[in-house]
PDB file of N, CA and C in Angstrom:
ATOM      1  N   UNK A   1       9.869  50.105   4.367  1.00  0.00           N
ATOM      2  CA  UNK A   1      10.850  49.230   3.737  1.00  0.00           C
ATOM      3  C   UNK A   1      12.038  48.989   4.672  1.00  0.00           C
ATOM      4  N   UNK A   2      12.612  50.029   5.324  1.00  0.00           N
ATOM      5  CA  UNK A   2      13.728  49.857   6.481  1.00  0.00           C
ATOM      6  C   UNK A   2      13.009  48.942   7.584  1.00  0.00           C
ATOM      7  N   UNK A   3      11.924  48.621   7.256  1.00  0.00           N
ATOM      8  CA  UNK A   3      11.609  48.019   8.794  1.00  0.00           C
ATOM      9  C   UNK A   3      11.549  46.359   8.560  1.00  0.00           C
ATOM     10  N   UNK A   4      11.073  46.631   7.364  1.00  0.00           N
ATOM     11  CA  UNK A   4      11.067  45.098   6.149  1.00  0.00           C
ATOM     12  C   UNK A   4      12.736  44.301   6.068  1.00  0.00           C
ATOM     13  N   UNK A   5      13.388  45.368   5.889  1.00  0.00           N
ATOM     14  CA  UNK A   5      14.597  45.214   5.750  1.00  0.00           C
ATOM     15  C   UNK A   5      15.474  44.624   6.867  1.00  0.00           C
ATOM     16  N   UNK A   6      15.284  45.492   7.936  1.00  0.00           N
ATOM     17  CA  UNK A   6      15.948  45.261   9.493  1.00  0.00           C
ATOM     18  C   UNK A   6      15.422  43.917   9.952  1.00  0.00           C
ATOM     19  N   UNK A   7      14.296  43.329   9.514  1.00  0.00           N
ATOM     20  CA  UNK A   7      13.042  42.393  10.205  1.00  0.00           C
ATOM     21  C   UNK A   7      14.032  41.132   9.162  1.00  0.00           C
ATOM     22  N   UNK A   8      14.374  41.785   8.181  1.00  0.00           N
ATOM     23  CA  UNK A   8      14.767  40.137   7.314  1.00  0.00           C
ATOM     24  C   UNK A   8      16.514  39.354   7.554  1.00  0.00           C
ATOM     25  N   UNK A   9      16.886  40.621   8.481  1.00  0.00           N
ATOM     26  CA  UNK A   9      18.480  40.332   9.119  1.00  0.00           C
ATOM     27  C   UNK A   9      17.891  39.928   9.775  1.00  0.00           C
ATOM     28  N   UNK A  10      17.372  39.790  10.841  1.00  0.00           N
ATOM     29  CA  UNK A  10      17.372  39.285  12.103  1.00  0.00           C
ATOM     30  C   UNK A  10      16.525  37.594  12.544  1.00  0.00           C
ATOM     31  N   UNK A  11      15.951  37.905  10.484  1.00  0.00           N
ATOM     32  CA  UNK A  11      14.991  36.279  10.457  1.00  0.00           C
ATOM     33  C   UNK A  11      15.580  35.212  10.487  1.00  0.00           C
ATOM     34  N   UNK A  12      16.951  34.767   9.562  1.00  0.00           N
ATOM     35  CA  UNK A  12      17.479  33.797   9.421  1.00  0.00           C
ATOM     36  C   UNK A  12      17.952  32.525  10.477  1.00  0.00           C
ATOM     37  N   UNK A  13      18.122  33.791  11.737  1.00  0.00           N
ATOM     38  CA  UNK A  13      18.356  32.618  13.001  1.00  0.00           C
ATOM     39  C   UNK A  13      17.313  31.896  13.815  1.00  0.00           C
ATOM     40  N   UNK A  14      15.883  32.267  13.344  1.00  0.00           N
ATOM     41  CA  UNK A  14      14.992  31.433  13.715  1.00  0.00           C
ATOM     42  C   UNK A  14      14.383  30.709  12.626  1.00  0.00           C
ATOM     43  N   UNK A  15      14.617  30.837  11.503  1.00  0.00           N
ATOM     44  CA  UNK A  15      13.719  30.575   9.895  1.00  0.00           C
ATOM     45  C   UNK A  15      13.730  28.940   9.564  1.00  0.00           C
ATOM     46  N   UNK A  16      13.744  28.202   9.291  1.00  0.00           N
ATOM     47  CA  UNK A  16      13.150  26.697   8.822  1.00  0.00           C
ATOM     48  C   UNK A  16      13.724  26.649   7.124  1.00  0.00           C
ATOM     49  N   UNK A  17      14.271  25.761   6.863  1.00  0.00           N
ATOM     50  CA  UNK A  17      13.591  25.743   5.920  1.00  0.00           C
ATOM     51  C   UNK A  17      12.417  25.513   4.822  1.00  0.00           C
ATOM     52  N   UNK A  18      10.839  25.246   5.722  1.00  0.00           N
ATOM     53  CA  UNK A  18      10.008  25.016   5.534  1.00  0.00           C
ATOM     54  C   UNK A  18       9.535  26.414   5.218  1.00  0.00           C
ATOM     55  N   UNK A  19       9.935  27.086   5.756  1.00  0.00           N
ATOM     56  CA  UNK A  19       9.241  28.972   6.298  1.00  0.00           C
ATOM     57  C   UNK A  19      10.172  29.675   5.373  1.00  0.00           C
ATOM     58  N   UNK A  20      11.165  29.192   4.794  1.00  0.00           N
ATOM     59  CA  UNK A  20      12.371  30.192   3.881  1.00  0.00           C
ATOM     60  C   UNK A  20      11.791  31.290   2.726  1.00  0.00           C
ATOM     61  N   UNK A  21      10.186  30.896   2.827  1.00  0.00           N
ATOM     62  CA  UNK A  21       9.802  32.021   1.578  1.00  0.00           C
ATOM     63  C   UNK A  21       8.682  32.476   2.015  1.00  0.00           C
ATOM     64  N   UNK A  22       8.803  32.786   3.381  1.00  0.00           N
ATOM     65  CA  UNK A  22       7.437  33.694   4.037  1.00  0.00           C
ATOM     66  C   UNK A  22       8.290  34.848   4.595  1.00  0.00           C
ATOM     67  N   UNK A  23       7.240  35.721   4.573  1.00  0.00           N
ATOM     68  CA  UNK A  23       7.591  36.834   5.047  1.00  0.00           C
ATOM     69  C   UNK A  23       7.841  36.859   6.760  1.00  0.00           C
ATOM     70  N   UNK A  24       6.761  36.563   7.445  1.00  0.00           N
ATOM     71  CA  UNK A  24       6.195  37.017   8.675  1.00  0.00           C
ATOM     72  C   UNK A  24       6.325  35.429   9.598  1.00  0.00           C
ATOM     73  N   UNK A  25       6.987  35.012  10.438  1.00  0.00           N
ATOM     74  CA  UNK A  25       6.963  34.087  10.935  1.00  0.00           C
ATOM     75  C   UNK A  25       6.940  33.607  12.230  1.00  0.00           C
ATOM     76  N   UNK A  26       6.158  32.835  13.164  1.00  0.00           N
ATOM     77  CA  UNK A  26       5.935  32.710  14.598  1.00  0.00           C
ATOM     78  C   UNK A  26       7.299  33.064  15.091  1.00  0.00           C
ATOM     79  N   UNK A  27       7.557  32.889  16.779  1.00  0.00           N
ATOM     80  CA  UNK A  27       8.997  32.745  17.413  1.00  0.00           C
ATOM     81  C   UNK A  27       9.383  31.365  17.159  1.00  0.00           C
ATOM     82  N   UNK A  28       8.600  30.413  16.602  1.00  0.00           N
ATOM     83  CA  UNK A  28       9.317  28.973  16.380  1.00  0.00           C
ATOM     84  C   UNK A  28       9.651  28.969  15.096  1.00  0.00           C
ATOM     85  N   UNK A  29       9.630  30.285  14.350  1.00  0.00           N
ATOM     86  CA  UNK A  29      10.126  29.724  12.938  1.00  0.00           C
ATOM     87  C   UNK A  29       8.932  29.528  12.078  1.00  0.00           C
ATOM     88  N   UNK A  30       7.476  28.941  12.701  1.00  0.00           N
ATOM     89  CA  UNK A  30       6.691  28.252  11.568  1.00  0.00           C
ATOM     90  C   UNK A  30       5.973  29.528  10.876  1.00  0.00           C
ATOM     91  N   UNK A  31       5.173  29.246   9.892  1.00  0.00           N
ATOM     92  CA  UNK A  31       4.090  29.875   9.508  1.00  0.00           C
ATOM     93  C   UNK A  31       2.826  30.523  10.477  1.00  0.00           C
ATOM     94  N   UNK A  32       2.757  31.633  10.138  1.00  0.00           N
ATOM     95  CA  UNK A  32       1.358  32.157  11.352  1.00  0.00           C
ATOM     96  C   UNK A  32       0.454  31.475  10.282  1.00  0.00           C
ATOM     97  N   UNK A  33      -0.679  30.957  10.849  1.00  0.00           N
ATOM     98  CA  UNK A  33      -2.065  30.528  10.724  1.00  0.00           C
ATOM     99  C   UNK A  33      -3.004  31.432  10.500  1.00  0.00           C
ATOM    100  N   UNK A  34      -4.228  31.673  10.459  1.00  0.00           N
ATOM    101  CA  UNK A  34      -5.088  32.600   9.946  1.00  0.00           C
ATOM    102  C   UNK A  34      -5.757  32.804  11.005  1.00  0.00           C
ATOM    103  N   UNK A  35      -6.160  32.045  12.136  1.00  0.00           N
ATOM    104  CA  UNK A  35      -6.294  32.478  13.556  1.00  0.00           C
ATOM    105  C   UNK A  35      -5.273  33.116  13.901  1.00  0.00           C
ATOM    106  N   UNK A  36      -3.665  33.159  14.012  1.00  0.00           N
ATOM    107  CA  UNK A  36      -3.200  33.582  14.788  1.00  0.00           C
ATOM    108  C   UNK A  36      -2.995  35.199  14.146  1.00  0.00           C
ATOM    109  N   UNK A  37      -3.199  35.460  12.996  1.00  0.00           N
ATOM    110  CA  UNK A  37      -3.209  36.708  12.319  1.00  0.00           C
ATOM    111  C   UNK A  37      -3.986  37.396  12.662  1.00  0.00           C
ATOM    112  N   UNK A  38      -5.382  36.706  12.611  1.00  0.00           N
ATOM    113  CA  UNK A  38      -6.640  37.729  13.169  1.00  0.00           C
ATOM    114  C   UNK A  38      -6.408  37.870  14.824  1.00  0.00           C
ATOM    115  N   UNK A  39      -6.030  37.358  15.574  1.00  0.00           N
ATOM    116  CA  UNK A  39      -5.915  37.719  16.717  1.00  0.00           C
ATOM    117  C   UNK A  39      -5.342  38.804  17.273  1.00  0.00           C
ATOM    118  N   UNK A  40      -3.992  38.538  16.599  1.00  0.00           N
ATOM    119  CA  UNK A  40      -2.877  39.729  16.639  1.00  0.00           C
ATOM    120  C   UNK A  40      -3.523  41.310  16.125  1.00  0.00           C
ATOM    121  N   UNK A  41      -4.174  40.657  14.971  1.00  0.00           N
ATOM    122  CA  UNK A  41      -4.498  42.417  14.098  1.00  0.00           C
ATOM    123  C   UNK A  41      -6.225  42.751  15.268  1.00  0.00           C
ATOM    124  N   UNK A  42      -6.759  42.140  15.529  1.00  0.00           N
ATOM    125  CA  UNK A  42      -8.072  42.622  16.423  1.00  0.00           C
ATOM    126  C   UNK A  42      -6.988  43.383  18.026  1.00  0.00           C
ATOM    127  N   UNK A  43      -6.253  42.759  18.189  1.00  0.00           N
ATOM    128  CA  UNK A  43      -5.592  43.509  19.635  1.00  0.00           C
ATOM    129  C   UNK A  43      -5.096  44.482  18.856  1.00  0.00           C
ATOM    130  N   UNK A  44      -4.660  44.850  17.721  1.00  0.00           N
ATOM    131  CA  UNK A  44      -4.050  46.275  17.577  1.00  0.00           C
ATOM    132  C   UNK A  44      -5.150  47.028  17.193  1.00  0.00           C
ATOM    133  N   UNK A  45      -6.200  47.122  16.320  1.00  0.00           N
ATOM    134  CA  UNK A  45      -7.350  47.378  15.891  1.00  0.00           C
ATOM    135  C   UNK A  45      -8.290  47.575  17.281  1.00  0.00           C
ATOM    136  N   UNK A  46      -8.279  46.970  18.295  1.00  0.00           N
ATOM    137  CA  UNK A  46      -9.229  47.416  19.685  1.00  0.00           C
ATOM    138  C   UNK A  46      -8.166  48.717  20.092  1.00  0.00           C
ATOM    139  N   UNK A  47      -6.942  48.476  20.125  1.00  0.00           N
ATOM    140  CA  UNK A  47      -6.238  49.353  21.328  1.00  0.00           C
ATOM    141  C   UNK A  47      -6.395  50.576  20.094  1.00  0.00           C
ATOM    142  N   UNK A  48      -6.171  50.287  19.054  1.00  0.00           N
ATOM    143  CA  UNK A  48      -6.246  51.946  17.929  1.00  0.00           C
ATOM    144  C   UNK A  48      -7.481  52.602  18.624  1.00  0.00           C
ATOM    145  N   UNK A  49      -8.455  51.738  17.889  1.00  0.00           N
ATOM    146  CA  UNK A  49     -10.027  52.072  18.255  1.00  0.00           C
ATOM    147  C   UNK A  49     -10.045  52.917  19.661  1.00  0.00           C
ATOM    148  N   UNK A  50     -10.001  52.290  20.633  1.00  0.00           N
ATOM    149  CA  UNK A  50     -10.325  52.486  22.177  1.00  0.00           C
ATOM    150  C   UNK A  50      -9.089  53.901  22.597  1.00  0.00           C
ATOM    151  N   UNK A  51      -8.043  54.113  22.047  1.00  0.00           N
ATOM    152  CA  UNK A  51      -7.150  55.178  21.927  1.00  0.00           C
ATOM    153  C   UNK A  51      -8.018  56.308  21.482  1.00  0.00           C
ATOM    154  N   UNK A  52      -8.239  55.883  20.213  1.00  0.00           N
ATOM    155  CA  UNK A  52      -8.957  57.141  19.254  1.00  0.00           C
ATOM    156  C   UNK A  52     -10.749  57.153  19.798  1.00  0.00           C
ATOM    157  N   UNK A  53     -10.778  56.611  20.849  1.00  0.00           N
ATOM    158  CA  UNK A  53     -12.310  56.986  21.062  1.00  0.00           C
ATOM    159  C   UNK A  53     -13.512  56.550  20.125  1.00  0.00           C
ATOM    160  N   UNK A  54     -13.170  55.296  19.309  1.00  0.00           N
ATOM    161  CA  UNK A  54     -13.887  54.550  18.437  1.00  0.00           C
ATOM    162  C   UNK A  54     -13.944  52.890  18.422  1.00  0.00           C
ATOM    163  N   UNK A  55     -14.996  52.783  18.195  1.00  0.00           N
ATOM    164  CA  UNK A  55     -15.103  50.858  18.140  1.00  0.00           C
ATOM    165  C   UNK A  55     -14.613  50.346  17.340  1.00  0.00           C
ATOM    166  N   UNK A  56     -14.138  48.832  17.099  1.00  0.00           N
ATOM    167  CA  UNK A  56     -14.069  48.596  15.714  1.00  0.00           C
ATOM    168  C   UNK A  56     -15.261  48.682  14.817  1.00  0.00           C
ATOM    169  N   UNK A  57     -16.734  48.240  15.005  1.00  0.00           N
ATOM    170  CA  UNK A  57     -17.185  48.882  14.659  1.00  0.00           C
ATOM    171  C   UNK A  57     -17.550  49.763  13.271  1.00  0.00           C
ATOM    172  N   UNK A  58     -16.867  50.731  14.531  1.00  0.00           N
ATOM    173  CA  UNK A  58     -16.920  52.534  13.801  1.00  0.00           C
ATOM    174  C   UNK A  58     -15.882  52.351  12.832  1.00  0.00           C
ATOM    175  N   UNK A  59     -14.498  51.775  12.869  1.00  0.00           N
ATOM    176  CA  UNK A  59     -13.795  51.834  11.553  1.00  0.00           C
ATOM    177  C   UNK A  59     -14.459  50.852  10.686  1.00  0.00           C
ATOM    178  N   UNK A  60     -15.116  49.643  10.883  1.00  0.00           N
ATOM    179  CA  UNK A  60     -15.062  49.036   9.747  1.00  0.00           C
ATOM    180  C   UNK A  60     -16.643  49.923   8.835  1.00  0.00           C
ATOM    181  N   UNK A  61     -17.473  50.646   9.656  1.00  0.00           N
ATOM    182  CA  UNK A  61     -18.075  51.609   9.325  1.00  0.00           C
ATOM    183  C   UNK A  61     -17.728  52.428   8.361  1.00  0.00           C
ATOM    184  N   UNK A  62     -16.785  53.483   9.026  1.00  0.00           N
ATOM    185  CA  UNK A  62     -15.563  54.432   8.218  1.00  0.00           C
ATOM    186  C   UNK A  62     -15.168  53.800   6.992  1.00  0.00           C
ATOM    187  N   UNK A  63     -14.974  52.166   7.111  1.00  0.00           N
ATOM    188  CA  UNK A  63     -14.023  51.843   5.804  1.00  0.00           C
ATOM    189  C   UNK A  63     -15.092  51.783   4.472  1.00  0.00           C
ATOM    190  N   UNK A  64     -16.366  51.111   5.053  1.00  0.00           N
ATOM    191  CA  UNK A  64     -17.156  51.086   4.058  1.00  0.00           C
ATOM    192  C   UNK A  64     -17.777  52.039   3.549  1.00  0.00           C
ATOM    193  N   UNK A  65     -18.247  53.548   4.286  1.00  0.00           N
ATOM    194  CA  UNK A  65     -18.687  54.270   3.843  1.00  0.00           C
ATOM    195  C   UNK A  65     -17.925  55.684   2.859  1.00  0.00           C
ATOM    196  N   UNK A  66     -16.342  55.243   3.225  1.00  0.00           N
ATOM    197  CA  UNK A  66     -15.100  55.594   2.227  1.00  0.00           C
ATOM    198  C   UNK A  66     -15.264  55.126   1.009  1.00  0.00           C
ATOM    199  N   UNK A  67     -15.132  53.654   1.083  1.00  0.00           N
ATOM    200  CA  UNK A  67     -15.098  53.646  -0.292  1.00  0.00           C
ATOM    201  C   UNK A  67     -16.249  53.478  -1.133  1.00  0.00           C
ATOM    202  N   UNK A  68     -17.516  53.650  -0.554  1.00  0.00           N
ATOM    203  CA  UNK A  68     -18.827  54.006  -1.623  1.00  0.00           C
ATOM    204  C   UNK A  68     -18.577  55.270  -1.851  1.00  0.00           C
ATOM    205  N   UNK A  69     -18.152  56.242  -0.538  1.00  0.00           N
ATOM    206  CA  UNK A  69     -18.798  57.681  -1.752  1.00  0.00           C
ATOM    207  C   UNK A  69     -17.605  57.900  -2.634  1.00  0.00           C
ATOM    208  N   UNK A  70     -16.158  57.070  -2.822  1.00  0.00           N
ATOM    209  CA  UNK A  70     -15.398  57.203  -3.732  1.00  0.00           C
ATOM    210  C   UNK A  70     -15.474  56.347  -5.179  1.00  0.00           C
ATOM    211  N   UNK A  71     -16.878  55.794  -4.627  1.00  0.00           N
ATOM    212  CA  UNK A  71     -17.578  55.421  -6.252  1.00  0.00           C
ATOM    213  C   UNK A  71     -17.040  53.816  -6.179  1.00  0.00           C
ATOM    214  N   UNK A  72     -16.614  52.824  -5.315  1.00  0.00           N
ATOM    215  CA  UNK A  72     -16.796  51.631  -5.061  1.00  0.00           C
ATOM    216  C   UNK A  72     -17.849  51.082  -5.028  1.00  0.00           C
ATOM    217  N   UNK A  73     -17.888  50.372  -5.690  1.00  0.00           N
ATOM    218  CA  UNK A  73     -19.022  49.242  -6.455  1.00  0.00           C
ATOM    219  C   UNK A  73     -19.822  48.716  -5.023  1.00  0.00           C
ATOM    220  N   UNK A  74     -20.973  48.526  -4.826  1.00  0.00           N
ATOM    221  CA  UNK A  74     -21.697  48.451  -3.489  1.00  0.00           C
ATOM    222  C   UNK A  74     -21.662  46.828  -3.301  1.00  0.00           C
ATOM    223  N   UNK A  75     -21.928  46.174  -4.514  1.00  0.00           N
ATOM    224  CA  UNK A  75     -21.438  44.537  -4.514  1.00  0.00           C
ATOM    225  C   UNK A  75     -20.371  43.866  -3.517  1.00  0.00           C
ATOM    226  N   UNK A  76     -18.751  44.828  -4.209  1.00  0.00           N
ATOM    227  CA  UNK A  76     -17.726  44.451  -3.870  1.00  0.00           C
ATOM    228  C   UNK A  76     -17.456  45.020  -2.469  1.00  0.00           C
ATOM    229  N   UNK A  77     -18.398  46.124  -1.983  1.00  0.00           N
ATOM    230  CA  UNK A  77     -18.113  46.169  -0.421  1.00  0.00           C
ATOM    231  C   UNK A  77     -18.822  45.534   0.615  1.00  0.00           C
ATOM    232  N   UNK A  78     -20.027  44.555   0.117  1.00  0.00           N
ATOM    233  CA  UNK A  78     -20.593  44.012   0.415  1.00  0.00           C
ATOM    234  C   UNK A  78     -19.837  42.661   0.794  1.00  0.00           C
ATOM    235  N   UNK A  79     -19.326  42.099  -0.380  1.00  0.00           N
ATOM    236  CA  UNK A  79     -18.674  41.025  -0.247  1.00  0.00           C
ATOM    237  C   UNK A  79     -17.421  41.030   0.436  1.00  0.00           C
ATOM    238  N   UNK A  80     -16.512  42.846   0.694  1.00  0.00           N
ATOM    239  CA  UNK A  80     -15.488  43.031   1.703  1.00  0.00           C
ATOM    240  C   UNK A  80     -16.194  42.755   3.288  1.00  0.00           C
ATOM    241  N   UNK A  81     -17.100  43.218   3.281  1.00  0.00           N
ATOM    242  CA  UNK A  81     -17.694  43.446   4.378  1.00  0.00           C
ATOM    243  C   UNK A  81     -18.407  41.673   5.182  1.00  0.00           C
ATOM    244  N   UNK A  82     -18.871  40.744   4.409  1.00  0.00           N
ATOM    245  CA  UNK A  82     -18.789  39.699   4.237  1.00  0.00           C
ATOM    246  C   UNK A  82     -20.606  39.418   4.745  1.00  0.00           C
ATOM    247  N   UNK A  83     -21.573  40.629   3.853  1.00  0.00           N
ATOM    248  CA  UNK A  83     -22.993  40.870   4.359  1.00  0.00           C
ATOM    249  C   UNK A  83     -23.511  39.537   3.283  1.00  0.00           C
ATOM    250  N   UNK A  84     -24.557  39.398   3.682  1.00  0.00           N
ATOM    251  CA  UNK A  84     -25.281  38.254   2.942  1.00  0.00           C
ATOM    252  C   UNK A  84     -26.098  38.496   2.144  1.00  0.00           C
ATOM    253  N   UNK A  85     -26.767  39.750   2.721  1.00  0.00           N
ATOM    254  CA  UNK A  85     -27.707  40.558   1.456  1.00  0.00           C
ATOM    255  C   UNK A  85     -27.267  42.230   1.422  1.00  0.00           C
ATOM    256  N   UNK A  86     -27.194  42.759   0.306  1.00  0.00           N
ATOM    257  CA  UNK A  86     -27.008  43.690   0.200  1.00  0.00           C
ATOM    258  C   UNK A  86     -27.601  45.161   0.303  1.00  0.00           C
ATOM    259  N   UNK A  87     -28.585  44.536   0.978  1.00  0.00           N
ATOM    260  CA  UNK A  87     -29.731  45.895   2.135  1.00  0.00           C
ATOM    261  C   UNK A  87     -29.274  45.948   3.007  1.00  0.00           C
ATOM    262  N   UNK A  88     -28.364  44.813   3.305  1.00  0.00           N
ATOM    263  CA  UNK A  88     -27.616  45.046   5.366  1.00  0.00           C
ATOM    264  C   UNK A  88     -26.498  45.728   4.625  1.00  0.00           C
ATOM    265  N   UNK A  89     -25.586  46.052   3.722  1.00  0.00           N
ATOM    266  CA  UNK A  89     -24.903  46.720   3.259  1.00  0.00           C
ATOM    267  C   UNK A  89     -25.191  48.268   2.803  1.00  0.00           C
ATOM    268  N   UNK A  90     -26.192  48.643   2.475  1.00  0.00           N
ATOM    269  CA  UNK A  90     -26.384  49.597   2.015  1.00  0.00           C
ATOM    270  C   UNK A  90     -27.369  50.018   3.677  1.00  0.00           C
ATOM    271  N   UNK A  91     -27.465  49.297   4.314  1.00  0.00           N
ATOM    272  CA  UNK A  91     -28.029  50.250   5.800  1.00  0.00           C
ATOM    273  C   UNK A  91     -26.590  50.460   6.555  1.00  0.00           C
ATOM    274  N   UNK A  92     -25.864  49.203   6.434  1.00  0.00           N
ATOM    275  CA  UNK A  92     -24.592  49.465   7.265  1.00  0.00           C
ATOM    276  C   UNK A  92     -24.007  51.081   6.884  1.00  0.00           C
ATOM    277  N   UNK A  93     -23.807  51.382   6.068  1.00  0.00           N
ATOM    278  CA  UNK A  93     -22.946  52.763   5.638  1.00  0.00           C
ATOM    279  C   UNK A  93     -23.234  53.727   5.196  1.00  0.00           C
ATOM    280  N   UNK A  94     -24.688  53.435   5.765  1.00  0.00           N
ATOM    281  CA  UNK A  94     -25.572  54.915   6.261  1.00  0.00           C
ATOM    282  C   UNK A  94     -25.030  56.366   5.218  1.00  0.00           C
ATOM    283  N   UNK A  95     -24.924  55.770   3.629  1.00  0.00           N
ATOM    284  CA  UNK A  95     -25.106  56.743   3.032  1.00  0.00           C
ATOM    285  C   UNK A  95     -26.481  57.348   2.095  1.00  0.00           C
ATOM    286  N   UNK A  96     -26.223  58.241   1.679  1.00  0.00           N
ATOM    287  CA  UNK A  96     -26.983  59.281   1.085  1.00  0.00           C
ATOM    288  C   UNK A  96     -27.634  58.448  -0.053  1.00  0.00           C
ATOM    289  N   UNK A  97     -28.915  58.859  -0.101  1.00  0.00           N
ATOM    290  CA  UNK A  97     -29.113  58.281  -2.129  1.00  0.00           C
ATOM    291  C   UNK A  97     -28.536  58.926  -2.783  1.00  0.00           C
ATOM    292  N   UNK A  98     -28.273  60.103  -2.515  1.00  0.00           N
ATOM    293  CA  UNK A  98     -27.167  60.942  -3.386  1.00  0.00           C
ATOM    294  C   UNK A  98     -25.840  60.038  -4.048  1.00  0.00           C
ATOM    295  N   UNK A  99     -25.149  59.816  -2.662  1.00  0.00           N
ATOM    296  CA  UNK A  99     -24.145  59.108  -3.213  1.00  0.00           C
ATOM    297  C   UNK A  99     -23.895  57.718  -3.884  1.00  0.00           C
ATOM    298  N   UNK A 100     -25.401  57.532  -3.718  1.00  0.00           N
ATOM    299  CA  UNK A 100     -25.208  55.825  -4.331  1.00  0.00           C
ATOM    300  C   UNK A 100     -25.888  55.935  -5.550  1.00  0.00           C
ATOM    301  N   UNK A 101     -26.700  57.226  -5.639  1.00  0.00           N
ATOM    302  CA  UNK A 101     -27.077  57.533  -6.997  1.00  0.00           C
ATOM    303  C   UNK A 101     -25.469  57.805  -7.707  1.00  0.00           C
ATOM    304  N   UNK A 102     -25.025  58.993  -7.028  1.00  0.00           N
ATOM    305  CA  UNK A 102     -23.466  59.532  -8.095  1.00  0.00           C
ATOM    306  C   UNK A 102     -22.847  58.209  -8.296  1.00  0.00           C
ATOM    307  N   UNK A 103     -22.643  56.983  -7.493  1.00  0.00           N
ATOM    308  CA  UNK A 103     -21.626  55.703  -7.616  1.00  0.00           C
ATOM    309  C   UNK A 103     -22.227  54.978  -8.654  1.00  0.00           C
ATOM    310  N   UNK A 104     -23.164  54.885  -8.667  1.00  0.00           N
ATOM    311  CA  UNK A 104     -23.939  54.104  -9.885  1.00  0.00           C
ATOM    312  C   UNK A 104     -23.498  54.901 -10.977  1.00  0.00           C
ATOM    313  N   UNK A 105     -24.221  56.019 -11.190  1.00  0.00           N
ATOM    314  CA  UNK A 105     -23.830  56.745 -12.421  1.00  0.00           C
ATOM    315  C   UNK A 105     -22.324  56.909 -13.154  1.00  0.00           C
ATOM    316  N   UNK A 106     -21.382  56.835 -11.580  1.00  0.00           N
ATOM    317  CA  UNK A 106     -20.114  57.213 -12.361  1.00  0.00           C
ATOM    318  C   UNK A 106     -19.568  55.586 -12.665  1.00  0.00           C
ATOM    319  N   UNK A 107     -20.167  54.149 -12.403  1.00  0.00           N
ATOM    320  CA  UNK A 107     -20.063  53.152 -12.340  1.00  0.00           C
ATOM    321  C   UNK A 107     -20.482  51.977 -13.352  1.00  0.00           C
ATOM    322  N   UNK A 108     -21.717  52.406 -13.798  1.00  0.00           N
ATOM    323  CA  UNK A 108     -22.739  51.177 -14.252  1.00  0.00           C
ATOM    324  C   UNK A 108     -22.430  51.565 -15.313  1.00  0.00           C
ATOM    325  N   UNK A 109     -22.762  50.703 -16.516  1.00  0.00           N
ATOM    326  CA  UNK A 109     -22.236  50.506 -17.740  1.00  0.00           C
ATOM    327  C   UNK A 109     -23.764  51.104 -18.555  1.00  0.00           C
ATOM    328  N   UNK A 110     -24.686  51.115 -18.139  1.00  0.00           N
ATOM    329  CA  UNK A 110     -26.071  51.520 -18.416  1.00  0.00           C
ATOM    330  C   UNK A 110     -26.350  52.691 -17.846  1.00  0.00           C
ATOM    331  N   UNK A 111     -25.304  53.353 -17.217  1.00  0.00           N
ATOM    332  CA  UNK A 111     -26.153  54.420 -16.374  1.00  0.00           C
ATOM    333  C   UNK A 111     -26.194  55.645 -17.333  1.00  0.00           C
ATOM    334  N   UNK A 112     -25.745  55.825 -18.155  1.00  0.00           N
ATOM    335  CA  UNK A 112     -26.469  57.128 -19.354  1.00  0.00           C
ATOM    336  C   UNK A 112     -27.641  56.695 -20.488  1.00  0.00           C
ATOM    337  N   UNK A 113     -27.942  55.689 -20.360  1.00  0.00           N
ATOM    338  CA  UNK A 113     -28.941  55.134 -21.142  1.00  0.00           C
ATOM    339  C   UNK A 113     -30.139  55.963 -20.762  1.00  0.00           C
TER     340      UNK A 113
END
């Protein structure tokens, strides 16, 4: 929040009033674009990765196989993940039948039937 804070003094002398109700804004003032977001977040996301001795990859790996065994719906990580069928999802995150048995069970609306 202090960083949110410090970042919103220092906005006004480049800000637009086109841009007056965004948060995050180029050095010209405008709106970042959705290319220029993903660009920015893949250079911090390689240098994390390549620091910590991992690919991206391996985190977006990590992310998916987090939130199945915490009982996330295999659909909705499918569709985070942006797979087309949901066998490349359930190979991507190389979990257990165990755990996709427990996610179902603690999940599905039928699963004590």
């Amino acid at each position: 929040m202090e960083a949110v804070q410090e970042y919103l003094k220092l906005r006004p002398s480049f800000c637009t009033e086109q841009s007056s109700n965004k948060l995050f804004l180029t050095r010209s003032g405008k709106d970042f674009d959705t290319k220029q977001l993903h660009i920015i977040l893949m250079r911090y996301i390689n240098l994390i990765a390549r620091e910590k001795g991992y690919s991206p990859h391996t985190i977006r790996h990590s992310f998916a196989t987090h939130l199945l065994s915490r009982g996330a719906d295999l659909r909705a990580i499918q569709e985070l993940l942006g797979h087309a069928n949901l066998s490349t999802t359930e190979v991507y995150t190389h979990v257990s039948l165990e755990d996709i048995k427990t996610a179902y069970e603690k999940g599905h609306p039928r699963s004590g039937d």
